[in-house]
N, C-alpha and C. Protein backbone atom coordinates (compact mmCIF):
# COMPACT_ATOMS: atom_id res chain seq x y z
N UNK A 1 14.74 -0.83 0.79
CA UNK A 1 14.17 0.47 0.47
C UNK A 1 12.65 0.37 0.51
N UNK A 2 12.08 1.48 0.81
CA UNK A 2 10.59 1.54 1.27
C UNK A 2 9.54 1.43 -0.30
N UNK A 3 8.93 1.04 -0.55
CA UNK A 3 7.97 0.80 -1.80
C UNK A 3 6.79 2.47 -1.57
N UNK A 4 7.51 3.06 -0.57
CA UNK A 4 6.46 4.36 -0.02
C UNK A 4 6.59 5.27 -1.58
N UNK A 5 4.96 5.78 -1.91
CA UNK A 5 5.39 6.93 -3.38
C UNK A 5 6.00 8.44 -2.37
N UNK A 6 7.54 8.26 -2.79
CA UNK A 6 7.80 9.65 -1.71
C UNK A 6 8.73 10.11 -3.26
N UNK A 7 8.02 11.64 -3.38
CA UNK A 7 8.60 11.89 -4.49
C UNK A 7 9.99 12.84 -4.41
N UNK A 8 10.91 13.76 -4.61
CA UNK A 8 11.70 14.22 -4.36
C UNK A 8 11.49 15.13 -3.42
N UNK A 9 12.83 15.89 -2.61
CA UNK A 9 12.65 16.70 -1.24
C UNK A 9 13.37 17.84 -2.23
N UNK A 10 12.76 19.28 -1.48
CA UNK A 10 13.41 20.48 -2.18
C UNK A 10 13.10 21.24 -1.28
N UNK A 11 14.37 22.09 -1.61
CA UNK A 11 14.16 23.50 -0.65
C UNK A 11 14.72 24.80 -1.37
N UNK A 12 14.45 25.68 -0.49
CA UNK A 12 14.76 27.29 -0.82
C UNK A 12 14.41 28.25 0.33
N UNK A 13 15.37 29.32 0.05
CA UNK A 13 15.68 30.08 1.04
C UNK A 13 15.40 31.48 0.22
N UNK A 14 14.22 31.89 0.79
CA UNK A 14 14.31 33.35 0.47
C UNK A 14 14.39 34.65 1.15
N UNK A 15 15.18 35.37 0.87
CA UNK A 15 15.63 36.46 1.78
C UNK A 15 14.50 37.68 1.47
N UNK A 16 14.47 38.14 2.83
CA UNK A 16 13.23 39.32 2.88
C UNK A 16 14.28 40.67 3.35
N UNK A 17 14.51 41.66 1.92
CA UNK A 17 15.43 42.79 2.85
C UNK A 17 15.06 43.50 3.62
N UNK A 18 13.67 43.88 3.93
CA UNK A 18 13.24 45.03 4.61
C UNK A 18 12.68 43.88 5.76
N UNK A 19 12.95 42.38 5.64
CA UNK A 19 13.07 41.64 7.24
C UNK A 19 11.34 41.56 6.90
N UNK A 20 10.54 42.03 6.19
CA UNK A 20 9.07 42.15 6.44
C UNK A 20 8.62 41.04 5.24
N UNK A 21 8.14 40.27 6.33
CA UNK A 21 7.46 38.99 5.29
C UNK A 21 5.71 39.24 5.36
N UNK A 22 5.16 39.41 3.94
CA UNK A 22 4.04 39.86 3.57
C UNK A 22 3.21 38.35 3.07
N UNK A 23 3.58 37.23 3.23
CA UNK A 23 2.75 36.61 2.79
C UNK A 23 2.22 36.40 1.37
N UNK A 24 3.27 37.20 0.40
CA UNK A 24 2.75 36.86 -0.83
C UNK A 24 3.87 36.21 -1.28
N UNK A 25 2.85 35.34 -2.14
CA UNK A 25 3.60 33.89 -2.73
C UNK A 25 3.53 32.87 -2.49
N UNK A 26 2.72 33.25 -0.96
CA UNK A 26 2.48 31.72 -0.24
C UNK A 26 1.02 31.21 -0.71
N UNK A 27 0.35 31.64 -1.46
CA UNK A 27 -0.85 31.42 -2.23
C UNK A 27 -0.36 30.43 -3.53
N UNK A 28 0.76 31.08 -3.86
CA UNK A 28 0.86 29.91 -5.13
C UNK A 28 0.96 28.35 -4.24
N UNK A 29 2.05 28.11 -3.27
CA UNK A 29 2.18 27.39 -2.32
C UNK A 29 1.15 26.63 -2.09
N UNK A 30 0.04 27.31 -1.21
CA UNK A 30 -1.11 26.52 -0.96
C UNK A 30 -1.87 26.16 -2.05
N UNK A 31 -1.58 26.74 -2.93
CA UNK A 31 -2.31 26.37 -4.63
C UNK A 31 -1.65 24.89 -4.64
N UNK A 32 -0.43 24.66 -5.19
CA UNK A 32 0.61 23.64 -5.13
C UNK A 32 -0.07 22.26 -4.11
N UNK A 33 -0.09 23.03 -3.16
CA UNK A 33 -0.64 21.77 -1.76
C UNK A 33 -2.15 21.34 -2.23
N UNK A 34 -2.79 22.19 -2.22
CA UNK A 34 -4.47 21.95 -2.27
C UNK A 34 -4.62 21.43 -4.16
N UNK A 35 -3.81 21.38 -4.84
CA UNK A 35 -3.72 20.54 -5.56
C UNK A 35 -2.97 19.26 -5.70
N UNK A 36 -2.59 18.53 -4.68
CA UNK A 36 -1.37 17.76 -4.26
C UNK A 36 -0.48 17.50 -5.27
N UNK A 37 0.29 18.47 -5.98
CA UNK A 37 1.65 18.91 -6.35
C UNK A 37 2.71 18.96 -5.25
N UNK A 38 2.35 19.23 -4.78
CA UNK A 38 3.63 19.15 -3.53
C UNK A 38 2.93 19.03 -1.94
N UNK A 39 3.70 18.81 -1.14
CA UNK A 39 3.60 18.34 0.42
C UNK A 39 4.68 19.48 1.49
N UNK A 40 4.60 20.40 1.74
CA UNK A 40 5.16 21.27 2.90
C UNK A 40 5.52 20.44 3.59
N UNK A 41 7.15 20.54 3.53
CA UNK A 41 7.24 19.63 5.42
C UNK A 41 7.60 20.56 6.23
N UNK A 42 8.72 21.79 5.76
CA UNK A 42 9.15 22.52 6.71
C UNK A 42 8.63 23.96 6.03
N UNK A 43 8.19 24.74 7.43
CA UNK A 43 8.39 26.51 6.43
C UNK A 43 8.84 26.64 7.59
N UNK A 44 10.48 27.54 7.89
CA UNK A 44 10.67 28.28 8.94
C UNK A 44 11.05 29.75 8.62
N UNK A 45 11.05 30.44 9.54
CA UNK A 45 11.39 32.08 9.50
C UNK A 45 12.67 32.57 10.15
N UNK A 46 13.19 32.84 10.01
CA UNK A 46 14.51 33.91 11.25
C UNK A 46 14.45 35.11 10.40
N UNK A 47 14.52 36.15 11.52
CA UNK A 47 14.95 37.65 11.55
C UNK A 47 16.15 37.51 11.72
N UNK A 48 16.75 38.17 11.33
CA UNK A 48 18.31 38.81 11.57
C UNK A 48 18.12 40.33 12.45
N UNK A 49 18.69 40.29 13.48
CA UNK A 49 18.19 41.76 13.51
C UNK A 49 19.35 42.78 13.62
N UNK A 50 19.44 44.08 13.59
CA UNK A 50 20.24 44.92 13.53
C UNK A 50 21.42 44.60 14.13
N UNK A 51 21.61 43.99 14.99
CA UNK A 51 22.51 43.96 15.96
C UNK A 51 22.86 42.37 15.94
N UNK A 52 22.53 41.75 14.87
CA UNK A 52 22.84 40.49 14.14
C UNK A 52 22.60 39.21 15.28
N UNK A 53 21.96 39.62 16.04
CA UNK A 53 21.03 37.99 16.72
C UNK A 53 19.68 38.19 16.08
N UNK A 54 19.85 36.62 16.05
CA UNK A 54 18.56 36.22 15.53
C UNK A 54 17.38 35.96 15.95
N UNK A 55 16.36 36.06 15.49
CA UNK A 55 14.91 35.99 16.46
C UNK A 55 14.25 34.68 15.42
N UNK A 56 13.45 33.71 16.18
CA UNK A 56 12.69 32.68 15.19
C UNK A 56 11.30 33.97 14.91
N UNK A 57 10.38 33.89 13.39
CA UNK A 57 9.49 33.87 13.22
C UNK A 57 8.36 33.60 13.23
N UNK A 58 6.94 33.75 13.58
CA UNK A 58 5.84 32.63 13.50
C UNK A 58 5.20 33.15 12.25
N UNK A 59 4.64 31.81 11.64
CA UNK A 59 4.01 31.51 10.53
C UNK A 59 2.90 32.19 10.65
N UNK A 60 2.86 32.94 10.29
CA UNK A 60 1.06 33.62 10.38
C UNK A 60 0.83 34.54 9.51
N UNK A 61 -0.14 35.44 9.64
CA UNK A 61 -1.06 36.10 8.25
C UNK A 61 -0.05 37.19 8.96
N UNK A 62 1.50 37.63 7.89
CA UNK A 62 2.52 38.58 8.14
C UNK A 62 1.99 39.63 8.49
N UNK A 63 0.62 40.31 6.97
CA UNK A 63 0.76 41.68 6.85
C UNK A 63 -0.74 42.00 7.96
N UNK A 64 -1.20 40.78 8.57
CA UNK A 64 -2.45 41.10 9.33
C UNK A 64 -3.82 41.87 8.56
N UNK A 65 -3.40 41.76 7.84
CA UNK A 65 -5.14 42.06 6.59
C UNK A 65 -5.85 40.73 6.74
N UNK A 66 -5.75 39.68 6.49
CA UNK A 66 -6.56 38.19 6.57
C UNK A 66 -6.55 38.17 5.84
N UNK A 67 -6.32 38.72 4.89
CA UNK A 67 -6.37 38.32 3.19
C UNK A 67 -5.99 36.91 2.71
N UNK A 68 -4.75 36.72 3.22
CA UNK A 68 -4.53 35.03 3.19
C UNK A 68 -3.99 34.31 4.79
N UNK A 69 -4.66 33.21 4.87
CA UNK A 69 -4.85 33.14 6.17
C UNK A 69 -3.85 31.78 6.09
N UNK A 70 -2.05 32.51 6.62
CA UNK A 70 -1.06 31.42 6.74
C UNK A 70 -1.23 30.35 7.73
N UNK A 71 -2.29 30.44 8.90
CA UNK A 71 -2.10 29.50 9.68
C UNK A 71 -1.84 27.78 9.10
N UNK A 72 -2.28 27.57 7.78
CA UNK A 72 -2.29 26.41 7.35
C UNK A 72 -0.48 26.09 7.26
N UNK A 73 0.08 27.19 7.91
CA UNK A 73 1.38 26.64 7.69
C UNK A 73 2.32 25.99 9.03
N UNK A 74 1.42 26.91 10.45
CA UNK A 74 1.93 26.76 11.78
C UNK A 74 2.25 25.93 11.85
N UNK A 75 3.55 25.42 12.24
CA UNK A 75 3.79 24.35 13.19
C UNK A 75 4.31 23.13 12.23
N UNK A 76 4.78 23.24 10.94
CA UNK A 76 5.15 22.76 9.96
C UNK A 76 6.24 22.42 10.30
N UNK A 77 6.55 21.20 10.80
CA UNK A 77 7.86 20.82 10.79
C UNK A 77 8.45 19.64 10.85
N UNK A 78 9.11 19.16 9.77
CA UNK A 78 8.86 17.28 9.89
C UNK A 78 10.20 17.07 10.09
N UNK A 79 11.28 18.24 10.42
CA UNK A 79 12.23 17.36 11.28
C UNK A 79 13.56 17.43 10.39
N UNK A 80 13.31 17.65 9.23
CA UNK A 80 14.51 17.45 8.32
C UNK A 80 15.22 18.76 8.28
N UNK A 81 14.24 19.97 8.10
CA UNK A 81 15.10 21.16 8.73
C UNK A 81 15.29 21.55 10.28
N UNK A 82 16.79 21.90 10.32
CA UNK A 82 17.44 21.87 11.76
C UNK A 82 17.60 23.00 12.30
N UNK A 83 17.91 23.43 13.45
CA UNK A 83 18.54 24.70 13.90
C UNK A 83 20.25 25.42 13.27
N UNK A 84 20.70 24.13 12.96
CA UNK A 84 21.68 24.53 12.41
C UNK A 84 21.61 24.84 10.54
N UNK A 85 20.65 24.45 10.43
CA UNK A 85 20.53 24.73 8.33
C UNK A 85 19.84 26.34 8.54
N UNK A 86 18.86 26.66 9.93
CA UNK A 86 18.51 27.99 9.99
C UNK A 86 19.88 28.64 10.17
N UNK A 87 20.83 28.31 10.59
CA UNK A 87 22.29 29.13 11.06
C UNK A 87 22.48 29.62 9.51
N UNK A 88 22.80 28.67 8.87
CA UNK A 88 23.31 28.65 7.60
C UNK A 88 22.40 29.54 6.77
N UNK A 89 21.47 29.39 6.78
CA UNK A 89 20.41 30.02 5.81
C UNK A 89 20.61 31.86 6.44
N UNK A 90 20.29 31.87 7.20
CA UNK A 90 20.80 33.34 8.65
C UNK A 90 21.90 33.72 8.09
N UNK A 91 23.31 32.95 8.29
CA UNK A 91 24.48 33.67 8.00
C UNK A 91 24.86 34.14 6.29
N UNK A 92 23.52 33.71 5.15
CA UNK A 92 23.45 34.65 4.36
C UNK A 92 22.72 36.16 4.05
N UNK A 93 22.56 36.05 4.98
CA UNK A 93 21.55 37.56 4.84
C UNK A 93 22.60 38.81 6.06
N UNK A 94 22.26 40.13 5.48
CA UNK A 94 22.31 41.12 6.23
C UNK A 94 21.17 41.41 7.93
N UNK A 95 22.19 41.91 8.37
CA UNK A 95 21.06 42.29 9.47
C UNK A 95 19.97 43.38 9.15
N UNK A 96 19.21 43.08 9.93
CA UNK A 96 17.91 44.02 9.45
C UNK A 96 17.00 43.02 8.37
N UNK A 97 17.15 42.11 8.32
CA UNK A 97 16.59 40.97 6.95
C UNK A 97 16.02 40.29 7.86
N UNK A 98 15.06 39.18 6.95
CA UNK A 98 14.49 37.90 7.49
C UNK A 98 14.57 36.72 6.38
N UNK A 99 14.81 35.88 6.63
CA UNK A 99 14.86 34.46 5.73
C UNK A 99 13.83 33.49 5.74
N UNK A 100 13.35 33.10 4.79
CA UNK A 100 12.23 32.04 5.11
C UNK A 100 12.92 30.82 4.46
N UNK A 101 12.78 29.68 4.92
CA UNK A 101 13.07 28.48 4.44
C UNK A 101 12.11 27.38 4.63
N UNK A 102 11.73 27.13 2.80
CA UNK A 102 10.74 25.92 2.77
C UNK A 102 11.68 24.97 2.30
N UNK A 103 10.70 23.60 2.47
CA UNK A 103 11.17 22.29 2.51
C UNK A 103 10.07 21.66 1.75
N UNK A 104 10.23 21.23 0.71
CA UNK A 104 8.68 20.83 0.11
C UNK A 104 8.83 19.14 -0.27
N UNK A 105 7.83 18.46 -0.75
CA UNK A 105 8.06 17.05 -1.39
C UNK A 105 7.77 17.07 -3.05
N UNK A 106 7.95 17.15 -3.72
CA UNK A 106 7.27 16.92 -5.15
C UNK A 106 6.51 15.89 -5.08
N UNK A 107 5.51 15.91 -4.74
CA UNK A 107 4.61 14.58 -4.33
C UNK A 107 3.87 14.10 -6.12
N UNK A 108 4.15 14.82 -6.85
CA UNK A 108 3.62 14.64 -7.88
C UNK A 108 4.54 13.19 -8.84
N UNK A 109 5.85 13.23 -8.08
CA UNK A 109 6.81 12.56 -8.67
C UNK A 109 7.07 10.81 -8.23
N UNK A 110 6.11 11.45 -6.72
CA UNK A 110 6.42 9.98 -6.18
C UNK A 110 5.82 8.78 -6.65
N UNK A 111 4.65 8.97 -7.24
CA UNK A 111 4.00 7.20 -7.74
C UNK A 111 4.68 6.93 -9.52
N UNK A 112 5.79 8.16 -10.13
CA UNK A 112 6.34 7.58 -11.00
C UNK A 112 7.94 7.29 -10.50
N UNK A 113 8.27 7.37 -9.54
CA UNK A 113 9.60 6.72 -9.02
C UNK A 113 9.40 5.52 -8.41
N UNK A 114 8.22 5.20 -7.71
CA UNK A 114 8.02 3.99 -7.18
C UNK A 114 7.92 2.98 -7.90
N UNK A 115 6.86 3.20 -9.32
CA UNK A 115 6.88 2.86 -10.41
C UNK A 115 7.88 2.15 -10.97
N UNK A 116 9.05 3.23 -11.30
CA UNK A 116 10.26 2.88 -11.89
C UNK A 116 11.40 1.80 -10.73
N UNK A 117 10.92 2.11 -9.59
CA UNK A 117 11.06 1.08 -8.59
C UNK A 117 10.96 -0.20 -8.70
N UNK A 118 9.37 -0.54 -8.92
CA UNK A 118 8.66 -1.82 -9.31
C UNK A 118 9.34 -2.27 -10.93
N UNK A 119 9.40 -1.59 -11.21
CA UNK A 119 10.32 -2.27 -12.55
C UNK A 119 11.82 -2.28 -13.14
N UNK A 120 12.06 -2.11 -11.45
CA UNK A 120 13.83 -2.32 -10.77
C UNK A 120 15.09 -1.48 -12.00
N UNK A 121 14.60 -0.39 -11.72
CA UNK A 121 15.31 0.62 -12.00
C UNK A 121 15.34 1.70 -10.56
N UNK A 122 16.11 2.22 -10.30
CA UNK A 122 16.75 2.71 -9.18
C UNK A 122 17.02 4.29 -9.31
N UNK A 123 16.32 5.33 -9.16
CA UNK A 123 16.87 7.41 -9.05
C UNK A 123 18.09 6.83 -8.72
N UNK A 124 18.94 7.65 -9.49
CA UNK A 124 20.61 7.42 -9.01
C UNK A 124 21.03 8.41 -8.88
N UNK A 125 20.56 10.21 -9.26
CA UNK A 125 20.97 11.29 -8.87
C UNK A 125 19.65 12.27 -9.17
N UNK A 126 19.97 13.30 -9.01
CA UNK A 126 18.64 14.19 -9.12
C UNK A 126 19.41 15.47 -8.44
N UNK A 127 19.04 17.18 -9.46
CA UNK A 127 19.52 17.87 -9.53
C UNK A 127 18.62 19.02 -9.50
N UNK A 128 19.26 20.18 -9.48
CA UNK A 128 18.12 21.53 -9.44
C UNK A 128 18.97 22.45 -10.58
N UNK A 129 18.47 22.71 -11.48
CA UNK A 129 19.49 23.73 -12.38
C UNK A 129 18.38 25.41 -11.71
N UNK A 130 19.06 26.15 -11.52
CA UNK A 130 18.79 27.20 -11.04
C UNK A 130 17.47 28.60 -12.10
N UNK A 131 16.91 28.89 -11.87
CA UNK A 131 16.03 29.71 -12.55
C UNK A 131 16.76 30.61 -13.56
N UNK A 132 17.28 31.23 -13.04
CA UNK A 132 18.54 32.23 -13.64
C UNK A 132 19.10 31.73 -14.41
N UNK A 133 19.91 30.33 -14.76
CA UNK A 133 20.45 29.59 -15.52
C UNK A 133 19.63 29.86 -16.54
N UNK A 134 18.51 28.95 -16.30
CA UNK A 134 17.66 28.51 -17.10
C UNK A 134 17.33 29.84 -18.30
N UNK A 135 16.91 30.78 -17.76
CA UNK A 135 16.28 32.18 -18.54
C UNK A 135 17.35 32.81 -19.02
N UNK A 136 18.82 32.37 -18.58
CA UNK A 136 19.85 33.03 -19.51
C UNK A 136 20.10 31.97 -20.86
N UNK A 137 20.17 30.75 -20.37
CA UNK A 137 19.79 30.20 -21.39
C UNK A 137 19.28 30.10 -22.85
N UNK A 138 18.10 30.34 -22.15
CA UNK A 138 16.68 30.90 -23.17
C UNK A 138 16.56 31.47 -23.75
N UNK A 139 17.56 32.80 -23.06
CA UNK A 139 17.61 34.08 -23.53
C UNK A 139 18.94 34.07 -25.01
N UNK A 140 19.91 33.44 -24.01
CA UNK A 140 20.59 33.27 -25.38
C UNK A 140 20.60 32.73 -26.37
N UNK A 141 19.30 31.63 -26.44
CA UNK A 141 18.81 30.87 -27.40
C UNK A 141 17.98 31.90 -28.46
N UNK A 142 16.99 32.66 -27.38
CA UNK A 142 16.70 33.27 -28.69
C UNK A 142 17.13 34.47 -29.15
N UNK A 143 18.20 35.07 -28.92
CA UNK A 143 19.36 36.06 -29.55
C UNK A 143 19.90 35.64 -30.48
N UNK A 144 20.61 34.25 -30.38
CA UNK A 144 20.75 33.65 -31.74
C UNK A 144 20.44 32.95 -32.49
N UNK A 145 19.12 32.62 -32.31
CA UNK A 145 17.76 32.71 -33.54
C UNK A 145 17.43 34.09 -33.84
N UNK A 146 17.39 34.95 -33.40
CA UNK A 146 17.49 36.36 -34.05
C UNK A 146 18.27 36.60 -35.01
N UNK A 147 19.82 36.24 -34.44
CA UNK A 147 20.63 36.46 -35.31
C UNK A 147 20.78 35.58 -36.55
N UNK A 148 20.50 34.36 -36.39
CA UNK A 148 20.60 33.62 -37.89
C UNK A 148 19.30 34.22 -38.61
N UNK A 149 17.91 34.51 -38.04
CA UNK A 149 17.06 35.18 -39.15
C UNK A 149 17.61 36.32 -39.73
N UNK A 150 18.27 36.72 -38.79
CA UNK A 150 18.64 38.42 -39.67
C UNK A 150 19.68 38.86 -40.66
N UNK A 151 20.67 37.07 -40.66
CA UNK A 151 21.54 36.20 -41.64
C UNK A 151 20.83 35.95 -42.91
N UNK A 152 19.85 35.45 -42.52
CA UNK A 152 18.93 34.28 -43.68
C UNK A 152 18.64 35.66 -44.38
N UNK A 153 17.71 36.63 -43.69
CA UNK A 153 17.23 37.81 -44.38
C UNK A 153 18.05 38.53 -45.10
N UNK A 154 18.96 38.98 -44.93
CA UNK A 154 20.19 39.89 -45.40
C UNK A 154 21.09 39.13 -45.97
N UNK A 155 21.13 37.97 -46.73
CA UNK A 155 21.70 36.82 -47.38
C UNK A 155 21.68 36.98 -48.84
């Protein structure tokens, strides 16, 4: 195994319904990068179009204001996303949509796995619990801390 600090690989697929990708969000992104938090390997695009063939996307400033200037994303592609994971990512959306799919590194993670490397311990799994999870969670955590204060109070 490589002693390289390569920190975890992640992805996501986000669906655009009106197919019109505006370029926002991709600022937090380059925030992320230009703070080396993370490493872009892949950003790709497909349209779906009405008539359900697909068209590839190019990475560029979507809404053409210059406001944020995506070229830092062109041509992003290190290989790990395929033509066929775009199929897959494609055959969830409606026609008339567009999908974007990033591929990122958590580069922030890699010189404490290598770390844990050098002192021969071994990542043996690694997981994504979903956003939504998480905030229902949360949410039901604090409903019932509500409810035991309103126990304690009325006690």
């Amino acid at each position: 195994m490589s002693e390289l600090d390569v920190g975890p690989i992640d992805y996501l697929a986000v669906e655009f319904p009106d197919g019109q990708l505006k370029g926002e969000g991709l600022a937090a992104i380059i925030d992320l990068v230009d703070r080396g938090i993370v490493r872009v390997l892949d950003l790709r695009v497909v349209r779906k179009e009405l008539d359900g063939t697909l068209t590839a996307a190019t990475v560029a400033d979507f809404d053409g204001d210059g406001v944020l200037d995506l070229a830092v994303f062109s041509g992003i592609e290190s290989g790990l996303l395929g033509d066929d994971d775009m199929q897959d990512a494609a055959d969830l959306i409606e026609p008339g949509t567009a999908v974007a799919v990033l591929v990122w590194e958590n580069t922030w993670a890699g010189p404490f796995v290598s770390a844990m490397r050098r002192a021969g311990a071994e990542v043996i799994s690694s997981g994504r619990i979903p956003a939504a999870n998480v905030i229902a969670a949360l949410e039901a955590l604090e409903a019932e801390a509500e409810a035991e204060a309103g126990e304690t109070v009325g006690a």
